[in-house]
C-alpha atoms as a PDB file:
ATOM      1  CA  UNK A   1       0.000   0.000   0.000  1.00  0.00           C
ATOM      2  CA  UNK A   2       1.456   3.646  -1.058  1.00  0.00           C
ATOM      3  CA  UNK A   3       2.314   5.695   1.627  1.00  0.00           C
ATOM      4  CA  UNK A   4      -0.225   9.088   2.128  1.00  0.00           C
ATOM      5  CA  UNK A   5       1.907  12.033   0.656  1.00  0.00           C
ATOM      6  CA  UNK A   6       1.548  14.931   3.127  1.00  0.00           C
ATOM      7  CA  UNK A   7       1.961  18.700   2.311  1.00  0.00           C
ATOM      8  CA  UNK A   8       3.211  20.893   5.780  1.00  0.00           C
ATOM      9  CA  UNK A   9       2.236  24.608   5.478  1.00  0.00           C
ATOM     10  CA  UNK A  10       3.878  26.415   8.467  1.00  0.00           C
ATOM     11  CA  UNK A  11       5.528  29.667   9.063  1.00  0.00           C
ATOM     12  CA  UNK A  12       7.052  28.445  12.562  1.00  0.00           C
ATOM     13  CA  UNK A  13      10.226  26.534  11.322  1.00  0.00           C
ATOM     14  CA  UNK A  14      10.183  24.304  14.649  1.00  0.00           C
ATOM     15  CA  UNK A  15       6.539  23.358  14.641  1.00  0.00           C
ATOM     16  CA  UNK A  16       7.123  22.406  10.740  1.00  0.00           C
ATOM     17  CA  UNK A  17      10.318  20.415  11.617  1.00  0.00           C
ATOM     18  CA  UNK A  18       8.193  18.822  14.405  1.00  0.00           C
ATOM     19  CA  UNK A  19       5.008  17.545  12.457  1.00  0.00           C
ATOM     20  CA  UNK A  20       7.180  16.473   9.492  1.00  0.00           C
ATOM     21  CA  UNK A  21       8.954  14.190  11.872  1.00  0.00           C
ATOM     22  CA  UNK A  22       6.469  12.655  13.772  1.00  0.00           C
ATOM     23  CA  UNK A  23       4.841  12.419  10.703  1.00  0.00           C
ATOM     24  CA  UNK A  24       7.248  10.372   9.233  1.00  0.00           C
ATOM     25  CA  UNK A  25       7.718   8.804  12.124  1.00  0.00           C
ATOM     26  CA  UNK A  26       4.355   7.639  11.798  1.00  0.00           C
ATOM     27  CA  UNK A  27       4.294   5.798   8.251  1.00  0.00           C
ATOM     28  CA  UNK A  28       3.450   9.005   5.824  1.00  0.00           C
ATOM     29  CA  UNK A  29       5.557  10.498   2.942  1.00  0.00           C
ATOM     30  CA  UNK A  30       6.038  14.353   3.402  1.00  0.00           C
ATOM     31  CA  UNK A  31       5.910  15.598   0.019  1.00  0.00           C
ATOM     32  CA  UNK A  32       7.564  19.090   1.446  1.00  0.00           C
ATOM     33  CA  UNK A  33       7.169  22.062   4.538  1.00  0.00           C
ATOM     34  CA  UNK A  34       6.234  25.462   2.871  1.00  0.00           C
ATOM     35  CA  UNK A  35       6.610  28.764   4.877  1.00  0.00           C
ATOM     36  CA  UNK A  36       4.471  30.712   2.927  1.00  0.00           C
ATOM     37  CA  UNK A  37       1.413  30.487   0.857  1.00  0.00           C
ATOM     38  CA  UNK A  38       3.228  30.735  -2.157  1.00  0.00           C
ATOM     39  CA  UNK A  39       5.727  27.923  -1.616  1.00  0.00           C
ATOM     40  CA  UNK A  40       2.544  26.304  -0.496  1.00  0.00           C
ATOM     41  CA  UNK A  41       1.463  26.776  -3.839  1.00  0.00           C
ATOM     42  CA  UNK A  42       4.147  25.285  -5.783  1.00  0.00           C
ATOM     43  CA  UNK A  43       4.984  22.464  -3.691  1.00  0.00           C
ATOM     44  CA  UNK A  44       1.428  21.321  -3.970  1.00  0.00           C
ATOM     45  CA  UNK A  45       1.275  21.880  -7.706  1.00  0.00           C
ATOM     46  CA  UNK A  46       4.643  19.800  -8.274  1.00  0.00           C
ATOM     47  CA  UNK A  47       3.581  16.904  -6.412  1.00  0.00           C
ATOM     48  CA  UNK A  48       0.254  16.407  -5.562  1.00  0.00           C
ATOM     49  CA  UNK A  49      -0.034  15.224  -1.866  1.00  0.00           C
ATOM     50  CA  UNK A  50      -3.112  13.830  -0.442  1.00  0.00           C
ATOM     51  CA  UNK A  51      -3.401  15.732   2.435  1.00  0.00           C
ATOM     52  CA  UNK A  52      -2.605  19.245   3.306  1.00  0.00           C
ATOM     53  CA  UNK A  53      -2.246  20.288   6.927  1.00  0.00           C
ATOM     54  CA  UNK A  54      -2.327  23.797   6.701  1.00  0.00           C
ATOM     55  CA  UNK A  55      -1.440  27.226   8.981  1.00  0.00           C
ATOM     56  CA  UNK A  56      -4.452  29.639   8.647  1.00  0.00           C
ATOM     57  CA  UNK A  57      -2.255  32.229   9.828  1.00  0.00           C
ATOM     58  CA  UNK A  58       0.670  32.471   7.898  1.00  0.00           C
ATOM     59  CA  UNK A  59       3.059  35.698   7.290  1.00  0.00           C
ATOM     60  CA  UNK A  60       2.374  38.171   4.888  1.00  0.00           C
ATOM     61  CA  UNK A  61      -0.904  38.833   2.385  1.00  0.00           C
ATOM     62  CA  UNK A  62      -1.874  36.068   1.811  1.00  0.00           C
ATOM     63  CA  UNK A  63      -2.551  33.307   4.650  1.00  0.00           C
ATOM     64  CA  UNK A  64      -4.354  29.493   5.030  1.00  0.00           C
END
């Protein structure tokens, strides 16, 4: 069984590093962290991850 691909949207580099581990940790593939919604953006458009756990209050104009 393929492994769920996970995209990690967070501005706090620590809480990023965090989740990506434990996720991994876990059995899931993290496809990539992004800091901002526009590396958010691109990471999710190169590879397509099936799940996207998401900061709703990033830095700068545009946010989650």
């Amino acid at each position: 069984m393929a492994k769920v691909k996970v995209l990690i949207v967070e501005d706090e580099l620590l809480a990023a590093e965090d989740m990506k581990e434990q996720l991994e940790e876990s059995g899931y593939e993290v496809t990539g962290v992004a800091r901002t919604y526009e590396d958010a953006l691109k990471l999710f458009k190169n590879d397509l991850p099936d799940l996207v756990l998401l900061d709703i209050q990033l830095d700068g104009e545009k946010d989650g």
